[in-house]
N, C-alpha and C. Protein backbone atom coordinates (compact mmCIF):
# COMPACT_ATOMS: atom_id res chain seq x y z
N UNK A 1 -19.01 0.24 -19.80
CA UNK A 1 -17.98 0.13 -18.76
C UNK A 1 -16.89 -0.82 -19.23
N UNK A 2 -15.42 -0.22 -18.96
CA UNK A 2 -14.31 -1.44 -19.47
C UNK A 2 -14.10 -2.21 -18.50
N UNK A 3 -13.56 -2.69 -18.83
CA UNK A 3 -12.81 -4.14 -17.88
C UNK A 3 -12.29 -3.48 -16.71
N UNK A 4 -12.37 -4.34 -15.41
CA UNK A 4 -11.89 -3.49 -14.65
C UNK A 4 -10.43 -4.97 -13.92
N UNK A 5 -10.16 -4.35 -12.73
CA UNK A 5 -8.54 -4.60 -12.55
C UNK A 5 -8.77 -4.26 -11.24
N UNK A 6 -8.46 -5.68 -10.22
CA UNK A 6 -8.40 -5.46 -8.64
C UNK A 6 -7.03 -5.51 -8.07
N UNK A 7 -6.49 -4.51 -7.08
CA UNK A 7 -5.26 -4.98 -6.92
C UNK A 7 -5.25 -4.68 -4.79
N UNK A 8 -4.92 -5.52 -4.44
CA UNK A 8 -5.04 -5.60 -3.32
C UNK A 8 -3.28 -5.43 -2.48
N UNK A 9 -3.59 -3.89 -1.27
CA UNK A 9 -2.37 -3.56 -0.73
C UNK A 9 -2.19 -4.40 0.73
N UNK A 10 -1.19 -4.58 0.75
CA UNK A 10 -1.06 -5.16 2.52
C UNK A 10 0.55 -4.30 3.03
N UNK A 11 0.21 -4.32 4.01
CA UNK A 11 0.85 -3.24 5.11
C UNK A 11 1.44 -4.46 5.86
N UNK A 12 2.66 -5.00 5.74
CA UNK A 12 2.61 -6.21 7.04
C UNK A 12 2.98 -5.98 8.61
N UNK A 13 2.62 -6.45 9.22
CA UNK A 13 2.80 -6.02 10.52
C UNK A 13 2.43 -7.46 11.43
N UNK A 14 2.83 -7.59 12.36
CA UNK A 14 3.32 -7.88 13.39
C UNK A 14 2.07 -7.99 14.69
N UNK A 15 1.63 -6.63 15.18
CA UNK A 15 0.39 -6.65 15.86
C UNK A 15 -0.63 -6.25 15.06
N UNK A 16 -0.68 -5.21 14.29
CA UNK A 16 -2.01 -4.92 13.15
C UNK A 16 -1.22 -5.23 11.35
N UNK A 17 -2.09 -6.09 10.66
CA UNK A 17 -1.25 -6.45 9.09
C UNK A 17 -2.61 -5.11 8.64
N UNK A 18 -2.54 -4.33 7.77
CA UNK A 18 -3.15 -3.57 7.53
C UNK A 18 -3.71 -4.14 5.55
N UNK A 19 -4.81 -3.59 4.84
CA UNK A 19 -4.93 -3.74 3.76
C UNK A 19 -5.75 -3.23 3.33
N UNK A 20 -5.82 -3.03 1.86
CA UNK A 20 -7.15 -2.29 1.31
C UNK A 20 -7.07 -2.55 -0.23
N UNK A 21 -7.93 -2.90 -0.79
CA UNK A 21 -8.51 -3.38 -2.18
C UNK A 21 -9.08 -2.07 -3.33
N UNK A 22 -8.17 -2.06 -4.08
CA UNK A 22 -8.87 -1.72 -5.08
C UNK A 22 -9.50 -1.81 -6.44
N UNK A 23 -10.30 -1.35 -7.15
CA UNK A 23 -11.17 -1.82 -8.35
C UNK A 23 -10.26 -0.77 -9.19
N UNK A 24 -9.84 -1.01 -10.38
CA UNK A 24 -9.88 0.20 -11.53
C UNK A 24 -10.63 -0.19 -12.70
N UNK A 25 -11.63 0.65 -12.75
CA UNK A 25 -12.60 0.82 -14.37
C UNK A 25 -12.25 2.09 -14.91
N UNK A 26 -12.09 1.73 -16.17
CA UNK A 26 -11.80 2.57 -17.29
C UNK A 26 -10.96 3.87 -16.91
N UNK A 27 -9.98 3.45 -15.81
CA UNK A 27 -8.80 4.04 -15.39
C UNK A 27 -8.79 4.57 -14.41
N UNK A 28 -9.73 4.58 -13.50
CA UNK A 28 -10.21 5.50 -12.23
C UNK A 28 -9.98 4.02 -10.98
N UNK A 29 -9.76 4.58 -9.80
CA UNK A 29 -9.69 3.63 -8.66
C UNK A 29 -10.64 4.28 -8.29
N UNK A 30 -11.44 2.76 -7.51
CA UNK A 30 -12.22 2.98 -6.19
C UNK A 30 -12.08 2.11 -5.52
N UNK A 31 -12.78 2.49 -4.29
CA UNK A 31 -12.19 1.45 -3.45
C UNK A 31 -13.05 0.58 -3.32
N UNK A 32 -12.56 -0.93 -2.84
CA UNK A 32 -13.36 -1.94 -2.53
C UNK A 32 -13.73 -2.43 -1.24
N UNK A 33 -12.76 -2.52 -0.42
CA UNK A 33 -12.70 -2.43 1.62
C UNK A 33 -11.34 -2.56 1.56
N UNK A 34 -11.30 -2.10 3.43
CA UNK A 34 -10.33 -1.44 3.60
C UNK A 34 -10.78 -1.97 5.23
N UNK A 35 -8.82 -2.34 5.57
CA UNK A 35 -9.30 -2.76 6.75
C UNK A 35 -7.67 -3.20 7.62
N UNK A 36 -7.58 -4.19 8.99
CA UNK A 36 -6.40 -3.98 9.56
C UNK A 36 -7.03 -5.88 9.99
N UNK A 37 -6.06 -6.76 9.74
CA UNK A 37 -5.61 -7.81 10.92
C UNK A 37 -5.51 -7.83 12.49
N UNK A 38 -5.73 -8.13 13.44
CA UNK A 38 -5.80 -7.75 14.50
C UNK A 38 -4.70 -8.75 14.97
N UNK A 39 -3.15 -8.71 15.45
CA UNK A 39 -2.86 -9.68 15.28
C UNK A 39 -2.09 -9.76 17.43
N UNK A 40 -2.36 -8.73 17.82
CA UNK A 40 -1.58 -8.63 18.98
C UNK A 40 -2.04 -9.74 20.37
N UNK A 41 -3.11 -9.85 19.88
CA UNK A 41 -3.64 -11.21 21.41
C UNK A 41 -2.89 -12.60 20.72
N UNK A 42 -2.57 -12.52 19.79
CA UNK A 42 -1.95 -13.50 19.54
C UNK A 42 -0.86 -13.55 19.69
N UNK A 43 -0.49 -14.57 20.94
CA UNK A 43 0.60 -14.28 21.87
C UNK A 43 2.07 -15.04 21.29
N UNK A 44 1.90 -16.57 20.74
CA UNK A 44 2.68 -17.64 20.57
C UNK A 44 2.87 -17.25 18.98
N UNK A 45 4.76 -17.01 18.66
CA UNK A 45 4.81 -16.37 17.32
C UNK A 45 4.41 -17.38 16.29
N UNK A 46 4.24 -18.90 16.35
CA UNK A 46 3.62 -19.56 15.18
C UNK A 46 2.58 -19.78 14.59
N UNK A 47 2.03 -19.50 16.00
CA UNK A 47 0.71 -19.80 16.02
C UNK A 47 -0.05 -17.99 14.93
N UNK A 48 0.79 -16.75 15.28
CA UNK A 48 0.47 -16.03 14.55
C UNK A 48 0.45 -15.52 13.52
N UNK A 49 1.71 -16.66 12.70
CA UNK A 49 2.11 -16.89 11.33
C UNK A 49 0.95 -17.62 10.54
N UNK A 50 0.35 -18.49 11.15
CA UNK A 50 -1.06 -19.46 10.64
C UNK A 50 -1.90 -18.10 10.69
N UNK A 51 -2.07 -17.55 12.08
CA UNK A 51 -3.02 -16.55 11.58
C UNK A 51 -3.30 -15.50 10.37
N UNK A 52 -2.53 -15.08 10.25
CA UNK A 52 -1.95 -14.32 9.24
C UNK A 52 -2.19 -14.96 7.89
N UNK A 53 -1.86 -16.18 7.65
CA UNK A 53 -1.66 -16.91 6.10
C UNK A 53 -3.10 -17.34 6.17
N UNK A 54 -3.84 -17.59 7.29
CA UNK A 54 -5.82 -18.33 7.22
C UNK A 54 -6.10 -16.93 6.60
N UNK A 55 -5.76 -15.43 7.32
CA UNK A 55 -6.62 -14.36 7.04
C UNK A 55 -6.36 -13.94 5.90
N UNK A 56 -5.30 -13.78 5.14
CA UNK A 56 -4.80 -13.03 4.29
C UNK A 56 -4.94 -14.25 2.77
N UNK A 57 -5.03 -15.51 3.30
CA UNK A 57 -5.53 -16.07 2.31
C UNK A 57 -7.14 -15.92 2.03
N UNK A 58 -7.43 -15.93 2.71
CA UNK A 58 -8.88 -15.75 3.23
C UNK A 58 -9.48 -14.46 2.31
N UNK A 59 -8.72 -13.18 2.30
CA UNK A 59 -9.45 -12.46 1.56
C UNK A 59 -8.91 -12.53 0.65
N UNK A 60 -7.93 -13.19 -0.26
CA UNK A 60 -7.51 -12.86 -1.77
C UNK A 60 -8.64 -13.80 -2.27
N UNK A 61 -8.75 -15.07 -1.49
CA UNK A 61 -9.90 -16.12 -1.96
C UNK A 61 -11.41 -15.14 -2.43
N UNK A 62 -11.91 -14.40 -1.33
CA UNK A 62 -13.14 -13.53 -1.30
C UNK A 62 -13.37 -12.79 -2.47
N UNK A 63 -11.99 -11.85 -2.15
CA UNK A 63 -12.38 -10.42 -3.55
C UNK A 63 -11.42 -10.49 -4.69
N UNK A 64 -10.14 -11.97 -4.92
CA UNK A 64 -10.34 -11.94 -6.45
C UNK A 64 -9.31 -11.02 -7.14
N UNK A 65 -8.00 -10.38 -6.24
CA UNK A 65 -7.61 -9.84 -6.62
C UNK A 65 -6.79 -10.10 -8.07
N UNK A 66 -6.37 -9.30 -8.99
CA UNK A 66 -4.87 -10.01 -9.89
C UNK A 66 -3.76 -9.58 -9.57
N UNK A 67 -3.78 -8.41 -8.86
CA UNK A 67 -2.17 -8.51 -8.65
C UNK A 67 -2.58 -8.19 -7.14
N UNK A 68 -1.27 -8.38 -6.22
CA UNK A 68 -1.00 -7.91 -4.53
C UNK A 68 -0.01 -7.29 -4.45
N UNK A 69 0.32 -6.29 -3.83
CA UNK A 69 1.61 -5.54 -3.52
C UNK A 69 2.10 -5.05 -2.11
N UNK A 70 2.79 -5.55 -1.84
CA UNK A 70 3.42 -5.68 -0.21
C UNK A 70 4.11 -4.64 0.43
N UNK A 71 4.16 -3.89 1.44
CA UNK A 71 5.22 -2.84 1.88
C UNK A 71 6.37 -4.07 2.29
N UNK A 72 7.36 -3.38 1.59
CA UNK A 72 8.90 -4.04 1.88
C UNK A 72 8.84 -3.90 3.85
N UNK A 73 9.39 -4.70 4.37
CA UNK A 73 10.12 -4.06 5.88
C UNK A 73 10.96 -3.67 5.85
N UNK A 74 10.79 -2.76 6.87
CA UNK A 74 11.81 -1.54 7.35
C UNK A 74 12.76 -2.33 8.03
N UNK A 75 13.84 -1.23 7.16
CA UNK A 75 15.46 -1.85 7.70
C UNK A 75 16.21 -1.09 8.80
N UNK A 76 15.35 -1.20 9.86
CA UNK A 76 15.96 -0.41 10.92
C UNK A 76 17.50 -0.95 12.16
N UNK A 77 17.22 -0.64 12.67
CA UNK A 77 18.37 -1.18 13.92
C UNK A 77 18.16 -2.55 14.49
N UNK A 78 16.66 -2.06 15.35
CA UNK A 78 16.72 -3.98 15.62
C UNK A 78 15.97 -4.97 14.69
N UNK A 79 17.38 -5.96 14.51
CA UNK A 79 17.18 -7.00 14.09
C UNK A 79 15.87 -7.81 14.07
N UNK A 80 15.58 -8.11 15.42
CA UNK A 80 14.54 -9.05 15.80
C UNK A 80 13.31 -8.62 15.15
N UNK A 81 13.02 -7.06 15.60
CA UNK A 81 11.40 -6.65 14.89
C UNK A 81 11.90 -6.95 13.39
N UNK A 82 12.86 -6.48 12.54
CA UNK A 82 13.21 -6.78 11.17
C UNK A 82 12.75 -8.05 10.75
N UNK A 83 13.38 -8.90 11.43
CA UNK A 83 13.42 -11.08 11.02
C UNK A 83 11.62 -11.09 11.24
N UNK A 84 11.18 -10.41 12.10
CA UNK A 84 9.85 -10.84 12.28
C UNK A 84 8.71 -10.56 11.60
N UNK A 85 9.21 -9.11 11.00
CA UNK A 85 8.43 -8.50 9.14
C UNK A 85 8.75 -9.20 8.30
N UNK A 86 9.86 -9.61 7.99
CA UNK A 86 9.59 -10.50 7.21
C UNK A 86 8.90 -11.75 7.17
N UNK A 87 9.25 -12.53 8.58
CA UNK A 87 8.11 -13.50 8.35
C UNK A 87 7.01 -13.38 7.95
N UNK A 88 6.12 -12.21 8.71
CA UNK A 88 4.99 -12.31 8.71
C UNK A 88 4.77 -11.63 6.69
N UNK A 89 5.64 -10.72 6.10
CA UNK A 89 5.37 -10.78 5.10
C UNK A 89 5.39 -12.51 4.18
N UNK A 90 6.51 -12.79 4.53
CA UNK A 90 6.51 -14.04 3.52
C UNK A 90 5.78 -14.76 4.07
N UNK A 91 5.35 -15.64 4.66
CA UNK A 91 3.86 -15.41 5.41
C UNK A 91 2.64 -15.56 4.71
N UNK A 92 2.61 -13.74 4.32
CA UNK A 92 1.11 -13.61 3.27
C UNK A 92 1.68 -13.48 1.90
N UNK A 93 2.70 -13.68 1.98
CA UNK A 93 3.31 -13.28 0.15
C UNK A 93 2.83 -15.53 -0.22
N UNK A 94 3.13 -16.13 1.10
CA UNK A 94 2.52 -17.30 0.63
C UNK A 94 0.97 -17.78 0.47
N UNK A 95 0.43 -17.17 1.46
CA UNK A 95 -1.06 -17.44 1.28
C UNK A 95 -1.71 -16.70 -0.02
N UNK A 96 -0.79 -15.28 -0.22
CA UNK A 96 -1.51 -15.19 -1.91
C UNK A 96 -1.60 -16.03 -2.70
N UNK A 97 -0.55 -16.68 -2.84
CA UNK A 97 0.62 -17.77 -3.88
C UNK A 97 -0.68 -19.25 -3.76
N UNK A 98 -0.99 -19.20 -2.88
CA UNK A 98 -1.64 -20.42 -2.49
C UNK A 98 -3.20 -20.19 -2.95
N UNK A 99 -3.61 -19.33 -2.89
CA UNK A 99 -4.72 -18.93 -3.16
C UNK A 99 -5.21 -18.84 -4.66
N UNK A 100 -4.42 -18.86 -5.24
CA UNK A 100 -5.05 -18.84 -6.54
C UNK A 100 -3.94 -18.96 -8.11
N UNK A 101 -3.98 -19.83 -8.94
CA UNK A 101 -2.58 -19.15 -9.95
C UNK A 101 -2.64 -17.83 -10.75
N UNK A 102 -1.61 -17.10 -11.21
CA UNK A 102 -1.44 -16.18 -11.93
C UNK A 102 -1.67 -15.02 -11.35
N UNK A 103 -1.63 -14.99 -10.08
CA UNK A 103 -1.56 -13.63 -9.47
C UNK A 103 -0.39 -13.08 -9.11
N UNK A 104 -0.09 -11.48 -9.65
CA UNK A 104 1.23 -11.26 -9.86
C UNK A 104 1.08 -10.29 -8.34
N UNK A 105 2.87 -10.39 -8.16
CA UNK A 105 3.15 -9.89 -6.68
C UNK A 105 3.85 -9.11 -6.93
N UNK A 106 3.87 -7.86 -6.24
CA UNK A 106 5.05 -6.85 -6.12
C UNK A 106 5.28 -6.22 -4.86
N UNK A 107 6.11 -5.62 -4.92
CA UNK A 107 6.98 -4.79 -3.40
C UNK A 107 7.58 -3.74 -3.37
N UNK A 108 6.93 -2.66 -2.63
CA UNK A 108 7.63 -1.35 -2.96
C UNK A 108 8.17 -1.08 -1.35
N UNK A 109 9.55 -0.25 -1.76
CA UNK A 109 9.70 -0.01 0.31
C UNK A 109 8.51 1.39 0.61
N UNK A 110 8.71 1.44 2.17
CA UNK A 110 7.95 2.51 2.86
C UNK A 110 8.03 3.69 2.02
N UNK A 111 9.06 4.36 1.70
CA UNK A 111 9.56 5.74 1.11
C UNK A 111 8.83 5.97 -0.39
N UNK A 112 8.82 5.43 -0.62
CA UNK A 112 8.43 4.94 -2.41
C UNK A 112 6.50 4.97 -2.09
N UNK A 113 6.33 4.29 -1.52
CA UNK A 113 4.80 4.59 -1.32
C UNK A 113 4.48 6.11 -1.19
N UNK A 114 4.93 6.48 0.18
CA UNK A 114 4.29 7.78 0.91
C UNK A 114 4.93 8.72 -0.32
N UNK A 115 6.05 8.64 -1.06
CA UNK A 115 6.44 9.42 -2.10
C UNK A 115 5.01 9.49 -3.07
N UNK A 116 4.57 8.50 -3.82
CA UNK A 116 3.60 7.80 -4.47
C UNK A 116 2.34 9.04 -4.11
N UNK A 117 2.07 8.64 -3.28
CA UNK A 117 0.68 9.27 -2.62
C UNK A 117 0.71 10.57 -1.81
N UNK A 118 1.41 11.03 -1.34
CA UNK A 118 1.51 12.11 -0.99
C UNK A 118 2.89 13.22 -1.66
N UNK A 119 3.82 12.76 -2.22
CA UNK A 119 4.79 13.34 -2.98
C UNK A 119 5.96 13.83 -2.41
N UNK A 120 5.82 13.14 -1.04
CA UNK A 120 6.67 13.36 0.27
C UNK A 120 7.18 11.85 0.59
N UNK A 121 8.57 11.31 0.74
CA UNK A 121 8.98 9.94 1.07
C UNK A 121 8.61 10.11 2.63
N UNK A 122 8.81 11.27 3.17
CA UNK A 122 8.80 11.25 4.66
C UNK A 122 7.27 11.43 5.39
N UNK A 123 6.67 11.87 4.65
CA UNK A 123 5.28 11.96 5.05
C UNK A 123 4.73 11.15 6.38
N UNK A 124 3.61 11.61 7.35
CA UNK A 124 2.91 10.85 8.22
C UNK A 124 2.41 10.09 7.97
N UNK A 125 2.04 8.75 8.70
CA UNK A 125 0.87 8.02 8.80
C UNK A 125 -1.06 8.94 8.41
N UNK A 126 -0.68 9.74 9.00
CA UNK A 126 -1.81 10.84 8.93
C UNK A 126 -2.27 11.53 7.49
N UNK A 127 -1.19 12.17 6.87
CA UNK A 127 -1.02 12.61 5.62
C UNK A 127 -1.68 11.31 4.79
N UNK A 128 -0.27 10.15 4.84
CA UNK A 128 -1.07 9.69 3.79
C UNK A 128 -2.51 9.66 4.16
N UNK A 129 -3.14 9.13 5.04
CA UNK A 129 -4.45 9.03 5.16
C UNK A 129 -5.33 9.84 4.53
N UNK A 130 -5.04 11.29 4.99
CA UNK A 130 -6.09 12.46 3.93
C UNK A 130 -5.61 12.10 3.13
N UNK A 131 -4.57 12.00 1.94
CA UNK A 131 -4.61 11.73 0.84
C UNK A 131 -5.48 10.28 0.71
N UNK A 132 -5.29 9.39 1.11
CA UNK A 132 -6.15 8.23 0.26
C UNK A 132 -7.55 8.72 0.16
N UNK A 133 -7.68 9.93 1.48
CA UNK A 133 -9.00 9.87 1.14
C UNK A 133 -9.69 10.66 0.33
N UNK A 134 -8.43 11.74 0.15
CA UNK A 134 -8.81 12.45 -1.65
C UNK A 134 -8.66 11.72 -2.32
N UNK A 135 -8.07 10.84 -2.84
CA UNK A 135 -8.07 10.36 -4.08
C UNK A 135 -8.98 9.42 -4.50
N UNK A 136 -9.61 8.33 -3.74
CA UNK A 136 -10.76 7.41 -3.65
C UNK A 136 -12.46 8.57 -3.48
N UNK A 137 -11.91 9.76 -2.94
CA UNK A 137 -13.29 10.27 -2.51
C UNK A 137 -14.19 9.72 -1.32
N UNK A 138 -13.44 8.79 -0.01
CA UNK A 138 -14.03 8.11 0.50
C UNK A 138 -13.57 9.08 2.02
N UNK A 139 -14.52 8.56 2.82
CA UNK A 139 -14.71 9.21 4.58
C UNK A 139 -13.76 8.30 5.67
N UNK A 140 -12.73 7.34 4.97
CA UNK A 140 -12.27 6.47 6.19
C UNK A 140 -12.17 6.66 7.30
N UNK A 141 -12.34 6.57 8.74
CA UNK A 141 -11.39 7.17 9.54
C UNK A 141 -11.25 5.83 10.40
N UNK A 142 -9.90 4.80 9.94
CA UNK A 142 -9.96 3.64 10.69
C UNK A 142 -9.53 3.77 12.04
N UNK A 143 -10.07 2.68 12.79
CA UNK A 143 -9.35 2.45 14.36
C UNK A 143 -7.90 2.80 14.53
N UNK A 144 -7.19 2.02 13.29
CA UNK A 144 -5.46 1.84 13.11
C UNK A 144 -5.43 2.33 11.90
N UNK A 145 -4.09 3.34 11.33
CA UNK A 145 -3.91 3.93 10.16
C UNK A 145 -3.31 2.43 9.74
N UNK A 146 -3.12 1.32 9.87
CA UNK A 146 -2.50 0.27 9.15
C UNK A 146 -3.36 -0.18 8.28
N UNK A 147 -4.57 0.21 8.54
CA UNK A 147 -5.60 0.20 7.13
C UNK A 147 -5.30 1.40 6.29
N UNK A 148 -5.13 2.35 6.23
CA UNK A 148 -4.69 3.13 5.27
C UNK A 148 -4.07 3.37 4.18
N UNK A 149 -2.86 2.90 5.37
CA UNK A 149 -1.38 1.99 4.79
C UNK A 149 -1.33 1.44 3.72
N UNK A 150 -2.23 0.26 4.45
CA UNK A 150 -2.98 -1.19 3.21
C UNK A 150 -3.15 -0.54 2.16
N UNK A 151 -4.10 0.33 2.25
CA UNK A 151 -4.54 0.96 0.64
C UNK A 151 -3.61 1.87 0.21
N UNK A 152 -3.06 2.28 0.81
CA UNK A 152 -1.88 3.65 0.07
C UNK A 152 -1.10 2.43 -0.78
N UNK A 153 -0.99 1.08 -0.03
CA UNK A 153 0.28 -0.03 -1.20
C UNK A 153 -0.10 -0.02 -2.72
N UNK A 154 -1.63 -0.59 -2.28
CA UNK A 154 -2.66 -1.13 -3.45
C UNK A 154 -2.52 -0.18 -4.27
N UNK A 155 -2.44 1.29 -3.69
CA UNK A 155 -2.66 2.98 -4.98
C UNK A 155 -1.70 3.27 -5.36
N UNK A 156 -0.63 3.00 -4.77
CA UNK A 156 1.12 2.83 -5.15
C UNK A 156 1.70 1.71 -5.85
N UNK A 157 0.94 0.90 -5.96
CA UNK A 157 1.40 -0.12 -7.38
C UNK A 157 0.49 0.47 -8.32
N UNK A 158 -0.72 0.80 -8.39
CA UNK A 158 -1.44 1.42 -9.72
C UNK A 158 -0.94 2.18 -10.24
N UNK A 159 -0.50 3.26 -9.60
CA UNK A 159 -0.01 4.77 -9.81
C UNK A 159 1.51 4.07 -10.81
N UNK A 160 2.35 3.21 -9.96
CA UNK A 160 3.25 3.03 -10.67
C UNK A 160 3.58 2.25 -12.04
N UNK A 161 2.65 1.23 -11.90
CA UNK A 161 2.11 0.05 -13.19
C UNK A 161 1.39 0.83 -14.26
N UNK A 162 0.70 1.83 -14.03
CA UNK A 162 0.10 2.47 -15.15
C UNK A 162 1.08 3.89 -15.12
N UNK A 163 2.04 4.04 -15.29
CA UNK A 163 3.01 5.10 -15.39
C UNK A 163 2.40 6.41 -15.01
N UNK A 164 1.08 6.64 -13.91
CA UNK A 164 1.06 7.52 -13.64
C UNK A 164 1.85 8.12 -12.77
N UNK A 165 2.44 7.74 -11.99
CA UNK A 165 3.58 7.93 -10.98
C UNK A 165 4.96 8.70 -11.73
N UNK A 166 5.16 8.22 -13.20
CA UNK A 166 5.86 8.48 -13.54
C UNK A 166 5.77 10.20 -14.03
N UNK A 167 4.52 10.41 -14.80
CA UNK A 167 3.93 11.48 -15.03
C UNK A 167 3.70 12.44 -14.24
N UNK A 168 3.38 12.28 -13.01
CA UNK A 168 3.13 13.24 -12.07
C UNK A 168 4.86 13.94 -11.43
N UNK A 169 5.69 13.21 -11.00
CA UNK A 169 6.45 13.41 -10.82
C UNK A 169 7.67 13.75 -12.03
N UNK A 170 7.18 14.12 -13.61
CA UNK A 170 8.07 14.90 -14.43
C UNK A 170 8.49 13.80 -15.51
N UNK A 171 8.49 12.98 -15.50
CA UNK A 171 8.72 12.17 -16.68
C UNK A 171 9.01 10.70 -16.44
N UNK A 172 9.59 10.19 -17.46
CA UNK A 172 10.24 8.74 -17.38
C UNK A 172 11.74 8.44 -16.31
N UNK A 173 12.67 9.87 -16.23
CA UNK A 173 13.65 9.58 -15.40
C UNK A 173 13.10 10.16 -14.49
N UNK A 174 12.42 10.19 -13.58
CA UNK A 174 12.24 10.76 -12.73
C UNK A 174 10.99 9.17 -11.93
N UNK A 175 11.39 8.44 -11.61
CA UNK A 175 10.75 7.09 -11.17
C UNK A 175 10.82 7.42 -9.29
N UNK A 176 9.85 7.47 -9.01
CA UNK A 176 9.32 7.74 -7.50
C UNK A 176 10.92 7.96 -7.10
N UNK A 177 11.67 7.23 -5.64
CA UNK A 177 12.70 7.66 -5.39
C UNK A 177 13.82 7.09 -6.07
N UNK A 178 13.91 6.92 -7.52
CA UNK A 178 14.67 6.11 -8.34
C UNK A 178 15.88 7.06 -8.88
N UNK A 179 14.63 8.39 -8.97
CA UNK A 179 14.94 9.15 -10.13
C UNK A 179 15.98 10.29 -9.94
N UNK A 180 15.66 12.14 -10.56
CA UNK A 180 16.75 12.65 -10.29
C UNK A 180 16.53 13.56 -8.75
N UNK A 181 17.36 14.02 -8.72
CA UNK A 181 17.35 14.97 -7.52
C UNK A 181 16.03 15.35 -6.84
N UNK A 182 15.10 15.88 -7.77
CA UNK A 182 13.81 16.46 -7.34
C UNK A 182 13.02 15.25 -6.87
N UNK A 183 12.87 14.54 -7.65
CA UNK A 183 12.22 13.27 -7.52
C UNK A 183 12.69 12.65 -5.93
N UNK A 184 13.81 12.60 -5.31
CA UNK A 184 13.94 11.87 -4.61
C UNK A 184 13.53 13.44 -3.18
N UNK A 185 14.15 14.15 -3.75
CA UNK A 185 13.96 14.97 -2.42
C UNK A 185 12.33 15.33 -2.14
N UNK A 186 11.35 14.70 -3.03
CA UNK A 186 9.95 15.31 -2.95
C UNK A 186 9.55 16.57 -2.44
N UNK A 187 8.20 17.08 -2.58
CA UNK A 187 7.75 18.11 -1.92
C UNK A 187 8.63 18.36 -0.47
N UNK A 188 8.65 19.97 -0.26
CA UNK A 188 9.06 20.28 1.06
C UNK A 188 8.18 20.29 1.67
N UNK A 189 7.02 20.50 1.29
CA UNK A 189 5.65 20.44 2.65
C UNK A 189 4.52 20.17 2.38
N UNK A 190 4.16 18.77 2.88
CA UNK A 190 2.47 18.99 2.52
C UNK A 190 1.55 19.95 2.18
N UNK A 191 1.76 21.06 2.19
CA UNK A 191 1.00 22.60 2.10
C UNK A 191 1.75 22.15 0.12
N UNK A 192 3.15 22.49 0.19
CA UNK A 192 3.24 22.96 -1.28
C UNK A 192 2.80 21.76 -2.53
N UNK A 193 2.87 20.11 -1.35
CA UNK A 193 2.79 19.27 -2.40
C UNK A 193 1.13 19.68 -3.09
N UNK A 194 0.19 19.83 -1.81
CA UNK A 194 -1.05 20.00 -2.56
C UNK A 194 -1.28 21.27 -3.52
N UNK A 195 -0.77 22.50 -3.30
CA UNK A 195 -0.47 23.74 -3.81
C UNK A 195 0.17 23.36 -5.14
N UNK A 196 0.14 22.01 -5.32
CA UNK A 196 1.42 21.92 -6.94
C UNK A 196 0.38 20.66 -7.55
N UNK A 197 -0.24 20.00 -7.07
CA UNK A 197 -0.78 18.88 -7.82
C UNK A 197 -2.41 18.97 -7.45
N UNK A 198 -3.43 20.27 -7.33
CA UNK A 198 -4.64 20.56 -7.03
C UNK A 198 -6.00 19.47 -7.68
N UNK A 199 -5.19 18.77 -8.83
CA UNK A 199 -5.92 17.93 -9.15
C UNK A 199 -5.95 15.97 -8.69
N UNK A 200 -5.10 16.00 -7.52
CA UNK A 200 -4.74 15.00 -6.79
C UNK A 200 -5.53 14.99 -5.88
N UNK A 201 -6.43 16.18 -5.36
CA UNK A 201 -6.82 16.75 -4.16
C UNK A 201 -8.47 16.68 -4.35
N UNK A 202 -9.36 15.98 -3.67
CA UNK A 202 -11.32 16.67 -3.95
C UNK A 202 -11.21 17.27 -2.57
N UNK A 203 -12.63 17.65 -2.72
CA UNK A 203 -12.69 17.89 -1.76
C UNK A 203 -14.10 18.10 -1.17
């Protein structure tokens, strides 16, 4: 068995922070747990910023990751939910930091993931889900898809760090939604993305 490589996803959020861990040996992911923050009884916003940085430090301490990779926040209309993803990301982008040296951080936005894992930027919460759970081979079916999430980050920095992302989607110019035309417009339908990549898919 080779060396293996943990990389842990977080989903940040606000009432549920979502996440999920993965192992890669000798080039294959599996999963390690998979799971959601519970963050909504927590009423007073500072008090839920501590929460957040105890928990999220809490498991990089546990399982050891080397790298973490964050969903960017969404840049929508209101402001306020915006200012408040970010806190709570920078937040846990500090309790990683704190937790251990030499653990590398990255950040992909929403679009770029669900592109990643399902081959669709627009894809469901749902979608991705069956997909993580083809690709791990695992039965999830969480309370909150913000565990899902979590792990679709963690499989969306692998996919992209080991240039499989690049490969699947046609070459080197063709970088998740970086790249050319096709690349950004992804699959038209979950039906054709799986109909085109059968080996993405168990079953």
């Amino acid at each position: 068995m080779g060396e293996s490589q943990r990389i842990m996803g977080i989903d940040p959020g606000t009432n549920y922070m979502g996440y999920g861990i993965i192992e890669i040996v000798d080039g294959k992911p599996r999963a390690v747990v998979m799971g959601d923050i519970d963050l909504h009884k927590v009423k007073d916003a500072h008090h839920k910023l501590r929460y957040i940085f105890e928990r999220v430090r809490s498991l990089t301490v546990e399982y050891s990751p080397q790298e973490v990779a964050f969903e960017s926040p969404f840049f929508g209309a209101n402001v306020q939910s915006m200012l408040k993803l970010g806190r709570a990301q920078g937040v846990a982008i500090a309790a990683v930091l704190s937790a251990g040296e030499g653990i590398a951080i990255a950040e992909y936005a929403p679009t770029r993931i669900k592109q990643a894992i399902t081959g669709r930027g627009q894809a469901s919460k749902q979608e991705v889900a069956t997909m993580i759970n083809s690709m791990l081979g695992t039965d999830y079916k969480p309370r909150k898809l913000d565990a899902t999430d979590g792990m679709a980050v963690a499989l969306c920095h692998w996919l992209t760090t080991s240039n499989r992302l690049n490969s699947l989607v046609g070459g080197d110019k063709r970088k998740g939604l970086g790249g050319d035309s096709k690349s950004r417009k992804g699959s038209k339908t979950w039906e054709s993305f799986v109909e085109s990549n059968p080996d993405r898919v168990t079953m």
